[in-house]
PDB file of N, CA and C in Angstrom:
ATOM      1  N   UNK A   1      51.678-179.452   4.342  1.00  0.00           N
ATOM      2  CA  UNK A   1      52.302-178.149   4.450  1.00  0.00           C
ATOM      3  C   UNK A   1      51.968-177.495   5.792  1.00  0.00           C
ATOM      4  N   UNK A   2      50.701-177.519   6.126  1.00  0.00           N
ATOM      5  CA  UNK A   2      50.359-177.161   7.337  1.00  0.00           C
ATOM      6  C   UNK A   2      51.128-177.621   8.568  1.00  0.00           C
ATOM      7  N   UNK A   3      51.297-179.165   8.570  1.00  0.00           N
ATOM      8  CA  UNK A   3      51.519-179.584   9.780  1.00  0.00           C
ATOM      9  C   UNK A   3      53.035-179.614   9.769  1.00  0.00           C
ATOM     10  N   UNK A   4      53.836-179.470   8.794  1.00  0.00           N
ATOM     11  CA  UNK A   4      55.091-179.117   8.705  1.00  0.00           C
ATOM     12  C   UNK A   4      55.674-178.024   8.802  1.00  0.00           C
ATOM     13  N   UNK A   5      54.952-176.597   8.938  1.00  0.00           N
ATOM     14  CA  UNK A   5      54.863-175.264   9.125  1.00  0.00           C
ATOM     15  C   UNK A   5      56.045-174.835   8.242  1.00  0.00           C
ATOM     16  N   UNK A   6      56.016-175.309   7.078  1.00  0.00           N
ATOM     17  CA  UNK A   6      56.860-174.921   5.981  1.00  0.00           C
ATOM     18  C   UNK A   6      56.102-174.467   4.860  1.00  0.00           C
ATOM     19  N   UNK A   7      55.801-172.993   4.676  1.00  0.00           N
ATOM     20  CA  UNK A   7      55.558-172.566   3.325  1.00  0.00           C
ATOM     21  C   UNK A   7      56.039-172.592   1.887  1.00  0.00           C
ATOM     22  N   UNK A   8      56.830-173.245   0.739  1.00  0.00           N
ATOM     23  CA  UNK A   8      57.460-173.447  -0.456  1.00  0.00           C
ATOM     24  C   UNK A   8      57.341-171.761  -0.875  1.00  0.00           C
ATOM     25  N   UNK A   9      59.036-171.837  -0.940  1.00  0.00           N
ATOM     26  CA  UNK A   9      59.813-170.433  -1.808  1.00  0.00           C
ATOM     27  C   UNK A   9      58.832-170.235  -3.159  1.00  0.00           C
ATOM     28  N   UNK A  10      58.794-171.748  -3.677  1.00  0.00           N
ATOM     29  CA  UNK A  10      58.152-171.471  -5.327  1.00  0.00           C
ATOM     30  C   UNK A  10      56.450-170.271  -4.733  1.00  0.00           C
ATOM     31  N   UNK A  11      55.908-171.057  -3.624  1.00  0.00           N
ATOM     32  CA  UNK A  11      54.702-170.212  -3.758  1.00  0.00           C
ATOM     33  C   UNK A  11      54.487-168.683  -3.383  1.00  0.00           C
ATOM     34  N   UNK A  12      55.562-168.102  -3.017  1.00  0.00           N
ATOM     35  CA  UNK A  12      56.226-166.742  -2.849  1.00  0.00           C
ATOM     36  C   UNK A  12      56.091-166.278  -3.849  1.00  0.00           C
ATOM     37  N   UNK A  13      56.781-166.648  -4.931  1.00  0.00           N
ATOM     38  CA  UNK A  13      57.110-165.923  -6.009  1.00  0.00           C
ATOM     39  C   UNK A  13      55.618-165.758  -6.948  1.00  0.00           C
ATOM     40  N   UNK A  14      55.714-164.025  -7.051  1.00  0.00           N
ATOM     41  CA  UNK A  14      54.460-163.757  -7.494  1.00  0.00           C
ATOM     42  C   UNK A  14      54.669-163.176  -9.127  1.00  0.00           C
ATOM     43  N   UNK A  15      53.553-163.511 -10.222  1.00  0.00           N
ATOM     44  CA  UNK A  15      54.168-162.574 -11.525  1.00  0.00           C
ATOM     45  C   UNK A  15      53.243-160.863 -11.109  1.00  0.00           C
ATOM     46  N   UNK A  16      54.171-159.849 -11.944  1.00  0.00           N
ATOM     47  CA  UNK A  16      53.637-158.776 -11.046  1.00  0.00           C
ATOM     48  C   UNK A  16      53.278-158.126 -13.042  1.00  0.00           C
ATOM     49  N   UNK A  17      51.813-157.976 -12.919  1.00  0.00           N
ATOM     50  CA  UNK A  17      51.187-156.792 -14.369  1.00  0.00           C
ATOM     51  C   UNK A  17      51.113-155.795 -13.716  1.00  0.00           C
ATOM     52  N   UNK A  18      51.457-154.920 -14.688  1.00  0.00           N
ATOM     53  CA  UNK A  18      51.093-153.203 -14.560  1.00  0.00           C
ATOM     54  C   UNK A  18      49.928-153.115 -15.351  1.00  0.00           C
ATOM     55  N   UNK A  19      49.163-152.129 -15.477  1.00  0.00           N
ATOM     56  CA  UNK A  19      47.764-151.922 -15.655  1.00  0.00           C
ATOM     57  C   UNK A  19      47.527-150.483 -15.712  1.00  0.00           C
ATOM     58  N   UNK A  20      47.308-150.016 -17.065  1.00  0.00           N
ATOM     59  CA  UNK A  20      47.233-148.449 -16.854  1.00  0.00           C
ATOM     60  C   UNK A  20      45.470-147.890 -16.405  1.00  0.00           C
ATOM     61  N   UNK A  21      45.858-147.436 -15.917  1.00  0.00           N
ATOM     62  CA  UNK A  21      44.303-146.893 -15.097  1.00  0.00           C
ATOM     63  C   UNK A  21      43.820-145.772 -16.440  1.00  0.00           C
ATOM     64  N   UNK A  22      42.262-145.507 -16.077  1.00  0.00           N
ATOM     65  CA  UNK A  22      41.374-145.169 -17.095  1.00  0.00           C
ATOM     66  C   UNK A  22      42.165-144.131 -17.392  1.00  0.00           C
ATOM     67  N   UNK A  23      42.132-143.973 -18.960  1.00  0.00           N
ATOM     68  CA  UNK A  23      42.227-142.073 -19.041  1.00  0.00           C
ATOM     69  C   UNK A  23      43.378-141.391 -18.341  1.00  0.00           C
ATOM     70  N   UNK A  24      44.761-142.208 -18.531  1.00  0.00           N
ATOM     71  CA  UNK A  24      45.826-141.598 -17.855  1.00  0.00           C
ATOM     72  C   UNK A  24      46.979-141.837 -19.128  1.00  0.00           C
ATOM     73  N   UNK A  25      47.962-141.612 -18.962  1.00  0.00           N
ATOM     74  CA  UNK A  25      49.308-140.875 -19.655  1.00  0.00           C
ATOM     75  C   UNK A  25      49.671-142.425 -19.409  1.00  0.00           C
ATOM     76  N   UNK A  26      50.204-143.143 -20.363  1.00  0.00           N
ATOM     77  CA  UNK A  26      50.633-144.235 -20.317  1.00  0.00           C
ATOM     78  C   UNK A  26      52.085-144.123 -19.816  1.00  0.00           C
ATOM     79  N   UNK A  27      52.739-142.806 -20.529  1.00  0.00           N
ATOM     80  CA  UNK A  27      54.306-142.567 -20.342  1.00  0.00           C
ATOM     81  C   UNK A  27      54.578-142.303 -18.564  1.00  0.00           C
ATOM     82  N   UNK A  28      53.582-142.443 -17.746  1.00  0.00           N
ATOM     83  CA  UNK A  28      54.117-141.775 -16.409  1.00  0.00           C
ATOM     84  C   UNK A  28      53.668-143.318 -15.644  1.00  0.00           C
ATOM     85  N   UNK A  29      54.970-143.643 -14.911  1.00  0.00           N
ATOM     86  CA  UNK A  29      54.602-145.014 -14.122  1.00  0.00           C
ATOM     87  C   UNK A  29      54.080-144.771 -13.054  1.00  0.00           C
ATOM     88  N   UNK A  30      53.657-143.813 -12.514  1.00  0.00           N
ATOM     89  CA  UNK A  30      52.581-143.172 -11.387  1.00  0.00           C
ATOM     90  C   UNK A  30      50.844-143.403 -11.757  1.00  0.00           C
ATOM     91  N   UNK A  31      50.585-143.638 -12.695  1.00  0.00           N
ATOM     92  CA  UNK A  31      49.431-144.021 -13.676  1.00  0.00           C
ATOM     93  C   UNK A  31      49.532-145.599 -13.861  1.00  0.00           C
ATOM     94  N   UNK A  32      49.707-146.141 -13.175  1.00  0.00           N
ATOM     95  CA  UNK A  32      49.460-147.723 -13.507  1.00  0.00           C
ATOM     96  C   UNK A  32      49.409-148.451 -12.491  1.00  0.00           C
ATOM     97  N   UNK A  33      48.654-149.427 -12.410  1.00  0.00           N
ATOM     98  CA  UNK A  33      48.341-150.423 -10.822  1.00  0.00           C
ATOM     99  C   UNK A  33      49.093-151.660 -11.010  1.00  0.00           C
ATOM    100  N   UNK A  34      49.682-151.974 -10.111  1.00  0.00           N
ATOM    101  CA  UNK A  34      50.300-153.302 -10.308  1.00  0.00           C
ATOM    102  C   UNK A  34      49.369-154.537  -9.564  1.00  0.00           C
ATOM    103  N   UNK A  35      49.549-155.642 -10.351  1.00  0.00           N
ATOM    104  CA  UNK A  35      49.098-156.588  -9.625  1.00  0.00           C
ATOM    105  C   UNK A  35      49.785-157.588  -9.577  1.00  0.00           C
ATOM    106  N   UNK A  36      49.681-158.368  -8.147  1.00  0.00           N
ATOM    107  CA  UNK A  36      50.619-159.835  -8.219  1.00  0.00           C
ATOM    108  C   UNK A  36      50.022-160.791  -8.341  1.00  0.00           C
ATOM    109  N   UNK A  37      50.167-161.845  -8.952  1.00  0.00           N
ATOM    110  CA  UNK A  37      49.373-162.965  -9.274  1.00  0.00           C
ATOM    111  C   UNK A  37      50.252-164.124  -8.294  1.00  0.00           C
ATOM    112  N   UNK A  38      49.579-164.425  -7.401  1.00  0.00           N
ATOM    113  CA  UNK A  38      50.511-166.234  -7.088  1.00  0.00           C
ATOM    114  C   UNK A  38      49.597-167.161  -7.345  1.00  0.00           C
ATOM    115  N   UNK A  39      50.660-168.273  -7.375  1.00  0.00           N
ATOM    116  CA  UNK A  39      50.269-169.251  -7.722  1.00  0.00           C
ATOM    117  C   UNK A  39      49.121-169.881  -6.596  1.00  0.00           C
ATOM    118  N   UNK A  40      47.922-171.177  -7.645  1.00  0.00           N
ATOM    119  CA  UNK A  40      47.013-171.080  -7.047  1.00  0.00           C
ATOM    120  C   UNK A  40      46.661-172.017  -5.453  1.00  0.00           C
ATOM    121  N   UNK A  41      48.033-172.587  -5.364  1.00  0.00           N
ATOM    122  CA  UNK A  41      48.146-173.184  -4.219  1.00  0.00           C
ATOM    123  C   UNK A  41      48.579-172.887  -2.835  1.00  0.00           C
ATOM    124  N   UNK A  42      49.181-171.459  -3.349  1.00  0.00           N
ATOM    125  CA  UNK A  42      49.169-170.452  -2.100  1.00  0.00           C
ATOM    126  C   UNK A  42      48.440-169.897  -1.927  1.00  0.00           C
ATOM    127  N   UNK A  43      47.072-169.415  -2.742  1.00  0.00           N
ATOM    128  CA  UNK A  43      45.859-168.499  -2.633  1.00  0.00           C
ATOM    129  C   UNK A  43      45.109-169.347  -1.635  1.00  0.00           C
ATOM    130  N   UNK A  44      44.585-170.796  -1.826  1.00  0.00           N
ATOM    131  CA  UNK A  44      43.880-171.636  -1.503  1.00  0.00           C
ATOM    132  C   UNK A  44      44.440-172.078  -0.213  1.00  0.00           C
ATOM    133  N   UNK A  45      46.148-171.953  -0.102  1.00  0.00           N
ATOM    134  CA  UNK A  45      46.478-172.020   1.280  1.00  0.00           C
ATOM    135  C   UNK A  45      46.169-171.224   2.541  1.00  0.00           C
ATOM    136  N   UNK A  46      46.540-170.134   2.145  1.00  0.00           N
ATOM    137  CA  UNK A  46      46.005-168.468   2.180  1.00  0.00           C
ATOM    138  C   UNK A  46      44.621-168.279   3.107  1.00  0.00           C
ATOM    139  N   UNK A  47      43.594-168.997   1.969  1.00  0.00           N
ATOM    140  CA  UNK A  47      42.369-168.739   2.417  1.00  0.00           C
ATOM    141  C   UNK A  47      42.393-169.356   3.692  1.00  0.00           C
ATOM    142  N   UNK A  48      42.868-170.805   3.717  1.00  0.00           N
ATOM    143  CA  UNK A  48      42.837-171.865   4.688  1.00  0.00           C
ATOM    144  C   UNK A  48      43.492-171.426   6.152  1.00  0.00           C
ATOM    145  N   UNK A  49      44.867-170.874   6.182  1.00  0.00           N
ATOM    146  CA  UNK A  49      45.258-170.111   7.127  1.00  0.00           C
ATOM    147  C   UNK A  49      44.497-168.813   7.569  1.00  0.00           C
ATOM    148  N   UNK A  50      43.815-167.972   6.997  1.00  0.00           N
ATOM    149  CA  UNK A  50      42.909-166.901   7.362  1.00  0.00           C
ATOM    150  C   UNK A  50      41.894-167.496   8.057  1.00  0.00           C
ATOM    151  N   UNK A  51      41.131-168.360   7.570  1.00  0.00           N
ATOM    152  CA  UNK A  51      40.176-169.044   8.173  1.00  0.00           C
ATOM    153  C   UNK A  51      40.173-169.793   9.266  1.00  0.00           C
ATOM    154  N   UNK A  52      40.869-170.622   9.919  1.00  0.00           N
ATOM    155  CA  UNK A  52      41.418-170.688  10.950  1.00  0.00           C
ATOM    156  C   UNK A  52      41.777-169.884  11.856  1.00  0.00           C
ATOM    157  N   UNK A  53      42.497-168.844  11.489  1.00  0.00           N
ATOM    158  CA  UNK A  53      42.828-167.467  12.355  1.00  0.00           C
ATOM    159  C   UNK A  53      41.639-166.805  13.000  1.00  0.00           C
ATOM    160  N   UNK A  54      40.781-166.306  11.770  1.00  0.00           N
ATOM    161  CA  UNK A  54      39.723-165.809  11.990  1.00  0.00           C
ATOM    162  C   UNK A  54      39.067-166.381  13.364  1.00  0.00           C
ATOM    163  N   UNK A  55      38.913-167.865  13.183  1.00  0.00           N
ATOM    164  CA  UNK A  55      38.117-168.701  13.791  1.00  0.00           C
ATOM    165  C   UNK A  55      38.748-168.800  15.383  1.00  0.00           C
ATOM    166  N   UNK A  56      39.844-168.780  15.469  1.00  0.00           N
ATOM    167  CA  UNK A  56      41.029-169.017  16.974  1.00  0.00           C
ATOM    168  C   UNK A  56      40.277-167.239  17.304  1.00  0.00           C
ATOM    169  N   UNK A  57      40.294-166.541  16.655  1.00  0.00           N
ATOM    170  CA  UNK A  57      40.078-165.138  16.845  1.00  0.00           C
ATOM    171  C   UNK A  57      38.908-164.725  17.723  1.00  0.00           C
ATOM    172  N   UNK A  58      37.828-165.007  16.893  1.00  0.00           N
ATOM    173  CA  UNK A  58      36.283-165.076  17.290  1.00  0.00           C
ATOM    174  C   UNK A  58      36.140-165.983  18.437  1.00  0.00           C
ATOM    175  N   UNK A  59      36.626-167.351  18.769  1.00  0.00           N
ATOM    176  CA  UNK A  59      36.636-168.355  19.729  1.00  0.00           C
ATOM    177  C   UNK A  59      36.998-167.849  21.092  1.00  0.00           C
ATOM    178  N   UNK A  60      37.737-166.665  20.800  1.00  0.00           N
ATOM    179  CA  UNK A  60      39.054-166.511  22.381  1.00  0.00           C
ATOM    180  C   UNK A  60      38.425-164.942  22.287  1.00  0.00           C
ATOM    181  N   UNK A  61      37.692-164.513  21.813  1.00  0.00           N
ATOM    182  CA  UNK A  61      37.359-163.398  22.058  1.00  0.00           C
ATOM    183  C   UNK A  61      38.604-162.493  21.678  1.00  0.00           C
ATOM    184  N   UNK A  62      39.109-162.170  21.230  1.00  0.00           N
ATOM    185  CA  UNK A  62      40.477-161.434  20.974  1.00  0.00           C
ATOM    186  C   UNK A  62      40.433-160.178  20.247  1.00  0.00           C
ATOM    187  N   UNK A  63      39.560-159.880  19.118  1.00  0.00           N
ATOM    188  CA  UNK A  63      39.480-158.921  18.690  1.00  0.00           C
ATOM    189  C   UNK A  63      38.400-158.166  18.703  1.00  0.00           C
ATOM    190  N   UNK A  64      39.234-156.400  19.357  1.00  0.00           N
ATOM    191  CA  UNK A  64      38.642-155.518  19.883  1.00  0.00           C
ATOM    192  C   UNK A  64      37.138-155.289  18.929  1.00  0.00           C
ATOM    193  N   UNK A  65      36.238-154.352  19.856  1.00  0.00           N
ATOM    194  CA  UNK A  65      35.226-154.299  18.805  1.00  0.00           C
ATOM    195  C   UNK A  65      35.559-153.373  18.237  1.00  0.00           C
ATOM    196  N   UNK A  66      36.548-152.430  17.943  1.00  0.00           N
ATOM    197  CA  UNK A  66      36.452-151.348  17.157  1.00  0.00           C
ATOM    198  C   UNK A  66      37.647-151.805  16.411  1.00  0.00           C
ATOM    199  N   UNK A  67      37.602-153.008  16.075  1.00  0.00           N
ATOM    200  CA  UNK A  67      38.436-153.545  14.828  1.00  0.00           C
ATOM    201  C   UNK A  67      37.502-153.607  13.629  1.00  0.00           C
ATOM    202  N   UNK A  68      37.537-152.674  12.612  1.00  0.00           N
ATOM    203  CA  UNK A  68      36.939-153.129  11.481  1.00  0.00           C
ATOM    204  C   UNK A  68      37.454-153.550   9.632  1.00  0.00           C
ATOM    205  N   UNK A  69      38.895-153.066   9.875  1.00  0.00           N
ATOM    206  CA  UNK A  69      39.530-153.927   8.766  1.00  0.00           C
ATOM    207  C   UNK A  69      39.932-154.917   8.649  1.00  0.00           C
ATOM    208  N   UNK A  70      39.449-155.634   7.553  1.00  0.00           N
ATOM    209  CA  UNK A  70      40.184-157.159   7.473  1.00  0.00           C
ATOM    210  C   UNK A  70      39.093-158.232   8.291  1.00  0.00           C
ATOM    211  N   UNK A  71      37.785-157.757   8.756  1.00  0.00           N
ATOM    212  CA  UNK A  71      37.021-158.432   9.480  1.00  0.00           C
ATOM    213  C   UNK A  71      35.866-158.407   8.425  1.00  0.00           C
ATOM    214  N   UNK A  72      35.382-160.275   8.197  1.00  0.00           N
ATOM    215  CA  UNK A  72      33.915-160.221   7.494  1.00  0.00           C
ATOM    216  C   UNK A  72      32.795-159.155   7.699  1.00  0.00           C
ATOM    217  N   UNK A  73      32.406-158.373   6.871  1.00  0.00           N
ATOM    218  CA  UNK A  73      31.022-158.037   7.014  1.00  0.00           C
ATOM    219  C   UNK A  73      30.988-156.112   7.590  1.00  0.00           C
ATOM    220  N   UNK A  74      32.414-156.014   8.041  1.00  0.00           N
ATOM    221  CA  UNK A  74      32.666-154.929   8.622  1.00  0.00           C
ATOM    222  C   UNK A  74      33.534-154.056   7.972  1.00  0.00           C
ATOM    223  N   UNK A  75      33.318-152.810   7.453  1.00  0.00           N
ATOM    224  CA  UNK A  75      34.717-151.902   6.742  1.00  0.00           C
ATOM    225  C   UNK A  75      35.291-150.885   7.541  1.00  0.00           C
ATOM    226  N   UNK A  76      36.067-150.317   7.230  1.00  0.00           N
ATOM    227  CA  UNK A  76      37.010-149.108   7.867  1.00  0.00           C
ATOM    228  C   UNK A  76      35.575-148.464   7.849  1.00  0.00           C
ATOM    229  N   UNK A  77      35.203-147.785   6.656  1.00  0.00           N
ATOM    230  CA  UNK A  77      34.284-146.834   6.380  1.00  0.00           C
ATOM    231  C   UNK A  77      33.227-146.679   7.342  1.00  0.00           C
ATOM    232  N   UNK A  78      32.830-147.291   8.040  1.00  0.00           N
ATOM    233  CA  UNK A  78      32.116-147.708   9.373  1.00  0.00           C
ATOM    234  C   UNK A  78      32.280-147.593  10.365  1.00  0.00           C
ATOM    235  N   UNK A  79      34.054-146.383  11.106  1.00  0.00           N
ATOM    236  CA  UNK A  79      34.752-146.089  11.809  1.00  0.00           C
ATOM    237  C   UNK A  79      33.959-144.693  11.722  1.00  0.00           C
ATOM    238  N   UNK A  80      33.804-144.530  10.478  1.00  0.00           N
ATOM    239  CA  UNK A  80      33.444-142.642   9.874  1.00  0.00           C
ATOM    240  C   UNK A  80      32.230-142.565  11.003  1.00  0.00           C
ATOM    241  N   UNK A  81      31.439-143.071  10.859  1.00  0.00           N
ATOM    242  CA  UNK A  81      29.863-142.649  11.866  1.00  0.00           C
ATOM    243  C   UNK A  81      30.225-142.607  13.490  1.00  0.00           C
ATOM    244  N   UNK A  82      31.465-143.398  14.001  1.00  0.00           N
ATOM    245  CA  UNK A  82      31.591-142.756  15.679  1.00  0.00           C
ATOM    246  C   UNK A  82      32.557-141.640  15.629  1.00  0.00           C
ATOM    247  N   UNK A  83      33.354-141.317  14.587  1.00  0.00           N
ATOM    248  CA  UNK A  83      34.401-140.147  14.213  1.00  0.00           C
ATOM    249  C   UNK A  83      33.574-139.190  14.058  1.00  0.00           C
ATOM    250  N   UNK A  84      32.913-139.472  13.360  1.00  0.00           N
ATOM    251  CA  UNK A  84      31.729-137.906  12.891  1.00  0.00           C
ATOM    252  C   UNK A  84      31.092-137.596  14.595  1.00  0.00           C
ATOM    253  N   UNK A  85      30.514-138.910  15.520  1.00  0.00           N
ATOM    254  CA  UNK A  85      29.685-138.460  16.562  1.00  0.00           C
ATOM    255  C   UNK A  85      30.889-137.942  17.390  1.00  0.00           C
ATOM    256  N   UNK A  86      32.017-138.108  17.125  1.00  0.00           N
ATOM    257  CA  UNK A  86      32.908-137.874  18.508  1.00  0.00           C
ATOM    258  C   UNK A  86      33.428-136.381  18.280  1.00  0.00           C
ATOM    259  N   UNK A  87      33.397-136.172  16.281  1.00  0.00           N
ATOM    260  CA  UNK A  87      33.813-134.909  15.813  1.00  0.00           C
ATOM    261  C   UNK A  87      32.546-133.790  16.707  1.00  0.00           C
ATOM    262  N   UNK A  88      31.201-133.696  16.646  1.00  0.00           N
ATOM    263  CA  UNK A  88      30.322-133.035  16.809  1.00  0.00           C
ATOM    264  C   UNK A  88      29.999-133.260  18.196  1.00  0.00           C
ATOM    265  N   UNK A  89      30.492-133.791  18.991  1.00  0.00           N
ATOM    266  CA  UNK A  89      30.389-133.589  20.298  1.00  0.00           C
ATOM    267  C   UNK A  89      31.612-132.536  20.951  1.00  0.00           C
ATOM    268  N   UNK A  90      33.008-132.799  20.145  1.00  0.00           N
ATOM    269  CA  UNK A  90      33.911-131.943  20.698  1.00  0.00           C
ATOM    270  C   UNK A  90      33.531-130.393  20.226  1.00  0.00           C
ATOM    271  N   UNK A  91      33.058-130.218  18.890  1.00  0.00           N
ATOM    272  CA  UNK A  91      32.427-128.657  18.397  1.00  0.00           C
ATOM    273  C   UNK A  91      31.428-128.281  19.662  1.00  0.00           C
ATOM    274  N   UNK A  92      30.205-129.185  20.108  1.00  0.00           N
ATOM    275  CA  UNK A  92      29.209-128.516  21.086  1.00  0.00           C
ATOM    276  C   UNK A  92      30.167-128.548  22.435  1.00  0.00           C
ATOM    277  N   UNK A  93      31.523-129.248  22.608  1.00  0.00           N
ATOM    278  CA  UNK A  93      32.186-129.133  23.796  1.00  0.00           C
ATOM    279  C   UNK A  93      32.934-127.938  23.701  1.00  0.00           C
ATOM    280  N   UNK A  94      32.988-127.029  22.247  1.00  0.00           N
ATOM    281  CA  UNK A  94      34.643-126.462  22.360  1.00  0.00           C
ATOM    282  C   UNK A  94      35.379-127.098  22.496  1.00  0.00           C
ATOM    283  N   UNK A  95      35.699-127.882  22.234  1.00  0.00           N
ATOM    284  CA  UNK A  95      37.001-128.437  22.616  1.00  0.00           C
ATOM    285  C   UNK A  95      37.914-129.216  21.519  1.00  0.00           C
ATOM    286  N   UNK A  96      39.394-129.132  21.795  1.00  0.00           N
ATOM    287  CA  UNK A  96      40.027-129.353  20.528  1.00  0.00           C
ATOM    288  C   UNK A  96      40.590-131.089  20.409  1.00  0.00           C
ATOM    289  N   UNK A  97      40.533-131.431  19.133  1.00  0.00           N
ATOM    290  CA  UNK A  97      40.719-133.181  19.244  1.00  0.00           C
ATOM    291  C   UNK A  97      41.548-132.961  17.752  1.00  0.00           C
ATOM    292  N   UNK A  98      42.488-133.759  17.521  1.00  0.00           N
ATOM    293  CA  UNK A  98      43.217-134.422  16.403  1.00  0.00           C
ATOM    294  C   UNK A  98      42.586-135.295  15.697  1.00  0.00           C
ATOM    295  N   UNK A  99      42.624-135.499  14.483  1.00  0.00           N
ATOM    296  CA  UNK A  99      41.903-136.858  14.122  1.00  0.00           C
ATOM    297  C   UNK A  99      42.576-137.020  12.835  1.00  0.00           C
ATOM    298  N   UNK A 100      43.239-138.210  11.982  1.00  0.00           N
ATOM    299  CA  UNK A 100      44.421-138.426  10.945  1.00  0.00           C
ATOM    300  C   UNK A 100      43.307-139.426  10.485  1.00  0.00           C
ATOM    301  N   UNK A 101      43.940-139.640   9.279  1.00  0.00           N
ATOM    302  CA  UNK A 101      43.034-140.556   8.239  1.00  0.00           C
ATOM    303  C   UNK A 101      44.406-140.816   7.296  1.00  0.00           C
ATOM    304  N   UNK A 102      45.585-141.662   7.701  1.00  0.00           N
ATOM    305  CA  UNK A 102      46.450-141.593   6.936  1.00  0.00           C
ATOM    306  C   UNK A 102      45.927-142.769   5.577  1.00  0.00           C
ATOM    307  N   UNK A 103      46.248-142.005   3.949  1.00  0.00           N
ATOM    308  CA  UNK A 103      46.380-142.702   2.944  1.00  0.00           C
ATOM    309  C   UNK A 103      44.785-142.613   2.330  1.00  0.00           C
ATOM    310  N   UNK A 104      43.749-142.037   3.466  1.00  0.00           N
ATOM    311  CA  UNK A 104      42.032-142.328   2.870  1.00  0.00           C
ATOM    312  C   UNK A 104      42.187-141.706   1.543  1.00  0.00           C
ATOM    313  N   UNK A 105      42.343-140.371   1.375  1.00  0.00           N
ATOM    314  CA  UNK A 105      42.387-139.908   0.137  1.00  0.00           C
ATOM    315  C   UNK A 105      42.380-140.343  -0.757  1.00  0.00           C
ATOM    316  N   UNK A 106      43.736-140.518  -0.815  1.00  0.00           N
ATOM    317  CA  UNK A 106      44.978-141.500  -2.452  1.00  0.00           C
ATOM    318  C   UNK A 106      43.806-142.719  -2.369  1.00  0.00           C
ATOM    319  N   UNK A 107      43.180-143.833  -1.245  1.00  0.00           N
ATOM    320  CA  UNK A 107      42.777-144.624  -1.886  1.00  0.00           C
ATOM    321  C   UNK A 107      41.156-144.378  -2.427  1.00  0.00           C
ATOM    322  N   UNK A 108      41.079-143.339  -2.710  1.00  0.00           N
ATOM    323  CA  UNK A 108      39.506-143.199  -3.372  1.00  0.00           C
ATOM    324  C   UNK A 108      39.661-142.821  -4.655  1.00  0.00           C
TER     325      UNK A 108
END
């Protein structure tokens, strides 16, 4: 599959559960998580293509250091401690800065 750079349609197709979250209104579909399940030969492919990537990644130097999603060992949440130092330097500067956090909320 690899060396043919052809992924199979069948391993696309994902089954998708809904899942009602704790202590919510079953009747409102805003209250339920979906999940997709694929099959297990695209997961295992998956891993195999990430891993490689990763690896071409780290090798060639390519990704910035202030990349921290989607990278082993490193989270978004770990962005918060130079945001906070950069927030409290512009307060002792006066000075005004923007700063967005699109979606943090909803996902907590």
């Amino acid at each position: 599959m690899l060396n043919l750079g052809h992924f199979s349609d069948a391993w696309k197709t994902a089954a998708v559960i809904l899942i009602l979250k704790p202590k919510k209104d079953p009747t409102q579909p805003e209250n339920y998580r979906s999940i997709s399940l694929l099959p297990f030969l695209s997961k295992i492919t998956e891993k195999i293509i990430h891993n490689r990537l990763m690896q071409h990644l780290k090798n060639h130097d390519i990704i910035i250091h202030e990349q921290h999603g989607f990278i082993p060992n490193l989270y978004t949440s770990h962005q918060f401690i130079p945001s906070g130092e950069i927030h409290q330097n512009r307060i002792l500067q006066r000075t005004k800065y923007w700063c967005g956090i699109p979606g943090y909320l909803k996902s907590l």
